[in-house]
Protein backbone atom coordinates (compact mmCIF):
# COMPACT_ATOMS: atom_id res chain seq x y z
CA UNK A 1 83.46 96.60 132.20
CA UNK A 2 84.01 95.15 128.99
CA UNK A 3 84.28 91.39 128.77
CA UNK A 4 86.29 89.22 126.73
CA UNK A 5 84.19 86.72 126.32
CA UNK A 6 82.74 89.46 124.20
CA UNK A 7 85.59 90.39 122.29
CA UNK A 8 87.44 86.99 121.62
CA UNK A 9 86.09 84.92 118.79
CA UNK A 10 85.55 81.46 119.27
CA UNK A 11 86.79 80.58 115.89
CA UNK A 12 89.91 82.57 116.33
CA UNK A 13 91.67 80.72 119.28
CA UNK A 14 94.68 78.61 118.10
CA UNK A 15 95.72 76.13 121.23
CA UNK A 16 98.76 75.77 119.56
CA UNK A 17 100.33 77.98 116.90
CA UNK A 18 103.42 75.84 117.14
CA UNK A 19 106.73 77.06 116.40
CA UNK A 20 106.43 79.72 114.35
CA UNK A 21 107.94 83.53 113.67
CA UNK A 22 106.16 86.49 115.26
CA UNK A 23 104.82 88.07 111.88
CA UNK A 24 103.77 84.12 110.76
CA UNK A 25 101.90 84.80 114.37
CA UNK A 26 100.46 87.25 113.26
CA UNK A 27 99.54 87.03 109.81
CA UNK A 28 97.63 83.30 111.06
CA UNK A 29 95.81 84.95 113.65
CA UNK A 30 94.33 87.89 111.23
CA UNK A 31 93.43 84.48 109.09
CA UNK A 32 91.50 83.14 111.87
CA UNK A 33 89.42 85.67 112.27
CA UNK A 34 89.11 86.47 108.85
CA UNK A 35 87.74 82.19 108.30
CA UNK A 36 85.39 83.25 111.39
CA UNK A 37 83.89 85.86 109.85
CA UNK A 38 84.89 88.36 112.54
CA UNK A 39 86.49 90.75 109.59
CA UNK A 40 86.20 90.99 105.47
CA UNK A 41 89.04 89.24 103.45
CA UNK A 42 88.96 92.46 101.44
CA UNK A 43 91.52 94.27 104.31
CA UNK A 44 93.38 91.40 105.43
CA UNK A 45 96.51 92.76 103.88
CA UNK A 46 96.40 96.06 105.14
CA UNK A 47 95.47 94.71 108.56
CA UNK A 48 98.86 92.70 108.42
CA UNK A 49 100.46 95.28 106.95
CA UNK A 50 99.49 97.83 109.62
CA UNK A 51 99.91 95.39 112.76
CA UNK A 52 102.98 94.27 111.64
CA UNK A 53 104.57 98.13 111.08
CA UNK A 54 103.07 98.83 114.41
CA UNK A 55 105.63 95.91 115.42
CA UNK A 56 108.72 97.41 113.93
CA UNK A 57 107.66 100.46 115.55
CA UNK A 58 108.28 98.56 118.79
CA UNK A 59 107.21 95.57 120.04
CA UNK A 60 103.73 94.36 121.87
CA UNK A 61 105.37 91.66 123.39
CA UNK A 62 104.88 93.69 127.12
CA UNK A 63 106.90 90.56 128.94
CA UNK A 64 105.88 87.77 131.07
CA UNK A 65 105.11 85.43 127.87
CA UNK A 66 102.24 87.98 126.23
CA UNK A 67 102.01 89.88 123.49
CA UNK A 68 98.73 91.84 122.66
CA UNK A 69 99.59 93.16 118.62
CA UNK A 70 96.36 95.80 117.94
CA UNK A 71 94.95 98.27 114.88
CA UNK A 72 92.14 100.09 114.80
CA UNK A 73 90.65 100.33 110.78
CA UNK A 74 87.75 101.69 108.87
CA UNK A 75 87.33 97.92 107.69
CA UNK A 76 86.59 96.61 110.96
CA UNK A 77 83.02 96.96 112.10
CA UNK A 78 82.67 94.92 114.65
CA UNK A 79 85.74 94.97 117.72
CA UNK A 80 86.90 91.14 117.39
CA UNK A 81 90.00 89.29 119.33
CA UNK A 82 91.89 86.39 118.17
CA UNK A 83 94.13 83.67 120.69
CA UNK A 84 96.98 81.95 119.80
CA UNK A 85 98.99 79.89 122.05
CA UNK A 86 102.40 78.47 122.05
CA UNK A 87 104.23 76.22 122.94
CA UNK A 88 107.44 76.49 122.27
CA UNK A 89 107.54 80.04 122.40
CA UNK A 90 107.60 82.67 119.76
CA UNK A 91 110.65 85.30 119.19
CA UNK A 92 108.69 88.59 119.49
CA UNK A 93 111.15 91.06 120.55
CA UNK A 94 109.46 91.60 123.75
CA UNK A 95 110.32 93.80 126.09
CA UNK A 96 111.77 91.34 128.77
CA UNK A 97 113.74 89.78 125.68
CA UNK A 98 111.77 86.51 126.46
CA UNK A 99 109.55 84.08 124.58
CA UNK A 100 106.23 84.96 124.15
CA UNK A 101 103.73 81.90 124.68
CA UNK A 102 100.11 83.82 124.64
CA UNK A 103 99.09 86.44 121.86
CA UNK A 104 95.96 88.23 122.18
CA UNK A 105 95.23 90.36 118.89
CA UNK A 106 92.74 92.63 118.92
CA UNK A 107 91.27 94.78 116.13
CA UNK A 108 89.18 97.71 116.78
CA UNK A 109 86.71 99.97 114.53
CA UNK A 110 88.30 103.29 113.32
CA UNK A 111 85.66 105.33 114.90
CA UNK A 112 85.52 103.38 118.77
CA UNK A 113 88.53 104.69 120.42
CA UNK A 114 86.99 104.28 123.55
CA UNK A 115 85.65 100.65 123.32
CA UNK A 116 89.37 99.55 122.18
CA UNK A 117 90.83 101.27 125.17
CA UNK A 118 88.16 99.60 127.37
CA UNK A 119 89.21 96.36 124.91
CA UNK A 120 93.08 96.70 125.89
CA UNK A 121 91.94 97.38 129.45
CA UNK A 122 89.70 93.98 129.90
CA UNK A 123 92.99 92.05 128.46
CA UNK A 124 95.70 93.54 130.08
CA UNK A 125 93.85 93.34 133.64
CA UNK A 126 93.76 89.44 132.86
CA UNK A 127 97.38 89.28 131.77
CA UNK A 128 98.37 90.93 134.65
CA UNK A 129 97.69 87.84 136.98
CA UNK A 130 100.25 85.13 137.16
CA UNK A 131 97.31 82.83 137.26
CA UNK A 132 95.60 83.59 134.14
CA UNK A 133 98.79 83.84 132.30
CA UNK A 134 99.90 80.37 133.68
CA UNK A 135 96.58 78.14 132.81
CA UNK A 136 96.57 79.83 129.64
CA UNK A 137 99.77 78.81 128.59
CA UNK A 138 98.74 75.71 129.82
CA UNK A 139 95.44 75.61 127.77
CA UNK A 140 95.59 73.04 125.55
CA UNK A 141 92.06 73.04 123.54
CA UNK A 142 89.77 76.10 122.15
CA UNK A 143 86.99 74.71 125.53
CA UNK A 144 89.94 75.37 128.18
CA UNK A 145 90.86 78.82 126.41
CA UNK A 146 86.77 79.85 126.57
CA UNK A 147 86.45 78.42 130.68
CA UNK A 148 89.28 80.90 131.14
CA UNK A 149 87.52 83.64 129.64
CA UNK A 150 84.27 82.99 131.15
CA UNK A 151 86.20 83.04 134.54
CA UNK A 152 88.17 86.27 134.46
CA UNK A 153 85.45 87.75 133.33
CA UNK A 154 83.10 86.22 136.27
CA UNK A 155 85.68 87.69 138.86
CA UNK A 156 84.49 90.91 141.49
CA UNK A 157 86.87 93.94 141.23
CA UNK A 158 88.50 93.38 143.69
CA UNK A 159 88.40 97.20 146.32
């Protein structure tokens, strides 16, 4: 099972995004993991580009607060997650037609289809409990956001 303490960069979680538009969202989180070192400035454009068509294509805001905006690219060599939190709630278009306070975005190497699907697996069997989704919204510093990691990943399937 893949973890995400293994996918999520520590230099890519933002405890608080404040305020701003879903592709702002967006285009801030690519940054952060571009600064990190997680992916080349070279494709930061046409990552943007790319997640944010994928957006307008419909939305990865699933509901319950989370959105989870991915690409797969040649560029990308190494599979590499960024955080953002906030507050107040971004406009995402999500399917519930609610806020969205918790973005996990994820890009994926061209040639590991597998890896991203076990990659989108690992995050959306966290953001399917209430509880991970509630102290994560209420994470307030990059130390908080990691503990949280550290313990979904540390939980037993449970059957």
């Amino acid at each position: 099972m893949m973890k995400l303490s293994d996918i999520v960069v520590e230099g890519a979680i933002v405890p608080d995004l404040g305020s701003i538009e879903r592709d702002e969202t967006i285009g801030a989180l690519v940054d952060q993991l571009v600064s990190a070192g997680a992916v080349s400035g070279s494709v930061r454009d046409e990552l943007l580009d790319r997640l944010l068509a994928r957006e307008h294509k419909g939305s990865t805001g699933f509901g319950r607060g989370v959105a989870v905006p991915h690409v797969k690219h040649t560029g990308i060599t190494r599979m590499s997650a960024a955080i953002g939190l906030s507050k107040g709630g971004i406009e995402f278009n999500a399917l519930d037609k609610q806020p969205v306070y918790s973005v996990f975005l994820l890009l994926s190497p061209e040639d590991q289809p597998e890896e991203h699907l076990q990659a989108m697996e690992a995050i959306f069997k966290s953001l399917s409990k209430d509880t991970f989704r509630r102290f994560l919204r209420q994470a307030t510093s990059v130390e908080e956001v990691k503990t949280l990691l550290d313990e979904a990943d540390s939980q037993k399937p449970v059957g």
